[in-house]
Structures are given as structure tokens and as C-alpha cells.
Protein backbone atom coordinates (compact mmCIF):
# COMPACT_ATOMS: atom_id res chain seq x y z
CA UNK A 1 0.00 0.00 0.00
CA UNK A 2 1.24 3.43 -0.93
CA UNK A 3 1.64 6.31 1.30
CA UNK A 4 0.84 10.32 0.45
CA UNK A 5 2.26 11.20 4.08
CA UNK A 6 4.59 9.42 6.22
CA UNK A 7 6.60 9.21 8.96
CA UNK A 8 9.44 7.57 10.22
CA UNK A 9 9.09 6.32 14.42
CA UNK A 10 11.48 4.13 15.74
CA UNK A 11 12.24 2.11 12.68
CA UNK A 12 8.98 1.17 11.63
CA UNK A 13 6.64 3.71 8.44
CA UNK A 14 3.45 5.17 9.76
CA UNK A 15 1.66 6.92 6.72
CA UNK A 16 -1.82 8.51 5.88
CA UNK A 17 -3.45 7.99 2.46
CA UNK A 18 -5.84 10.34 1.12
CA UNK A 19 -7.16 8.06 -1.24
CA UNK A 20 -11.03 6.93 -0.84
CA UNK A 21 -11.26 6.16 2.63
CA UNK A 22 -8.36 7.79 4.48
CA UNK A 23 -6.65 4.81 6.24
CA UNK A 24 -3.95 4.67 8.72
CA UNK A 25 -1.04 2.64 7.40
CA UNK A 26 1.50 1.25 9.63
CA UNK A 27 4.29 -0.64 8.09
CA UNK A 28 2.39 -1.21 4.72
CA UNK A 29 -0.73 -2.71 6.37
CA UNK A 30 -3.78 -0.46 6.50
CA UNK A 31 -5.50 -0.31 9.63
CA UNK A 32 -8.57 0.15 11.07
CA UNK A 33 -9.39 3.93 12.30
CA UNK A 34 -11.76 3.62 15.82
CA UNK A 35 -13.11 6.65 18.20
CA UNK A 36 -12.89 6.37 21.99
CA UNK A 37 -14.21 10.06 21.56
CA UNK A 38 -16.51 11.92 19.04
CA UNK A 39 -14.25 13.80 16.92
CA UNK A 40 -14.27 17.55 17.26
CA UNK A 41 -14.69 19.61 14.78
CA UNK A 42 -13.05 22.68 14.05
CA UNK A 43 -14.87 25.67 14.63
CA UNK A 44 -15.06 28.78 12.44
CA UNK A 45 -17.27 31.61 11.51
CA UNK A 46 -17.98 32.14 8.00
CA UNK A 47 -15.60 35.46 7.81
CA UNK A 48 -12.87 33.28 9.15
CA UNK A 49 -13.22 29.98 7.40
CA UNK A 50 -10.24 28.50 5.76
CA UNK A 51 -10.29 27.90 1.70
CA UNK A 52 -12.43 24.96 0.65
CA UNK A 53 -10.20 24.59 -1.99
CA UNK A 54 -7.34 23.86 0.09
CA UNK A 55 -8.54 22.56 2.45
CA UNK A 56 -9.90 19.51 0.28
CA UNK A 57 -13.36 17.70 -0.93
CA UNK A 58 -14.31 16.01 2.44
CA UNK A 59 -13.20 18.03 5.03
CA UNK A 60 -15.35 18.98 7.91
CA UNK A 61 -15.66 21.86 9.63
CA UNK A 62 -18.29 23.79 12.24
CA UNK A 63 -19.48 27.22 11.48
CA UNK A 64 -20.80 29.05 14.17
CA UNK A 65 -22.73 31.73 11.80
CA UNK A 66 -23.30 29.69 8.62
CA UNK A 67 -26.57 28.65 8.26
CA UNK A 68 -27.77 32.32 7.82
CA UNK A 69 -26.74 33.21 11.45
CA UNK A 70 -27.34 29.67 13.13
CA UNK A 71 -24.33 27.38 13.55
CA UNK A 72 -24.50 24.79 10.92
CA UNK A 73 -21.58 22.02 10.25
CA UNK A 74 -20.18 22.07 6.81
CA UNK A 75 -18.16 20.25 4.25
CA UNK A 76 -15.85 21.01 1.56
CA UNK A 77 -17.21 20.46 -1.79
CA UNK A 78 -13.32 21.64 -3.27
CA UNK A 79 -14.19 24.97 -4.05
CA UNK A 80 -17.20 25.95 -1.15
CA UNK A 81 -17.99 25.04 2.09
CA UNK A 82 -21.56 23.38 1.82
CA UNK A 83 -24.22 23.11 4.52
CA UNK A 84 -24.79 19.44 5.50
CA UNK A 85 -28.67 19.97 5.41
CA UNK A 86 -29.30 21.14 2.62
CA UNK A 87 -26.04 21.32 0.06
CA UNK A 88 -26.43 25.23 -0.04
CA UNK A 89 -23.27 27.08 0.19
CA UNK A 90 -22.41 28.67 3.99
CA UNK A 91 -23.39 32.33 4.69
CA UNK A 92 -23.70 34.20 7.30
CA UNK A 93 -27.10 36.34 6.45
């Protein structure tokens, strides 16, 4: 299995893929990725929301303001961040 990302601890590869799913990769063999925790989201208001674009198609992110005002989570479609309810790109008003 190929790596995009990797790095080297005590002797032994640990890499990330960004292929379709993300997997953990440890020494060539992909493993399984489990929660103890929710993940947490990071948290942004529309003014101060990274780029879509490079941030990636997939990425997640909470937006305090974007569901005209309300907090809303979104993703990254590659070029906007996109409301998960209804598709519509974020905005504050």
C-alpha cells in the first residue's frame, strides 16, 4: 500500500493515504481507524473559514454563523464550504 504522508518512528513507516477512505497505514498494512471520543470539529465563523479549496473535498468543519446566522456544520465540496442539510453554500445572512 502506498503512502501520500509518512513518517518515520522508531524504525517502523506510519503513513496517511488520502485516497477513498483515508486509512492509517503502519508498516504497509492499513488499519482500522476507531473513536474512543466523538471527533471535534473545528470551529469557524464564516468570515474566518479556511479555503475549501485547500482545504480539500471532504473536510469537515463547524461554522458558528453559517446557516444564515445559526451554527451549521459544513463540508468542503473543493471549491465551497456546503451546509450538511441542505447542500447550499455557507453564509452568514
Amino acid at each position: 500500500m502506498s503512502y501520500d504522508d509518512y513518517l518515520s518512528i522508531h524504525g517502523r513507516k506510519l503513513g496517511v493515504t488520502r485516497s477513498q477512505p483515508t486509512r492509517l497505514v503502519l508498516d504497509g498494512v492499513a488499519q482500522p481507524l476507531a473513536y474512543n471520543d466523538p471527533p471535534v470539529l473545528p470551529s469557524y465563523d464564516v468570515a474566518g473559514a479556511p479555503s475549501a479549496a485547500a482545504s480539500g473535498a471532504g473536510t469537515m468543519i463547524f461554522v458558528t454563523n453559517g446557516a444564515a446566522g445559526a451554527p451549521i456544520v459544513a463540508y468542503s465540496d473543493g471549491a465551497n464550504w456546503k451546509r450538511v442539510d441542505t447542500g447550499a453554500t455557507i453564509a452568514a445572512a
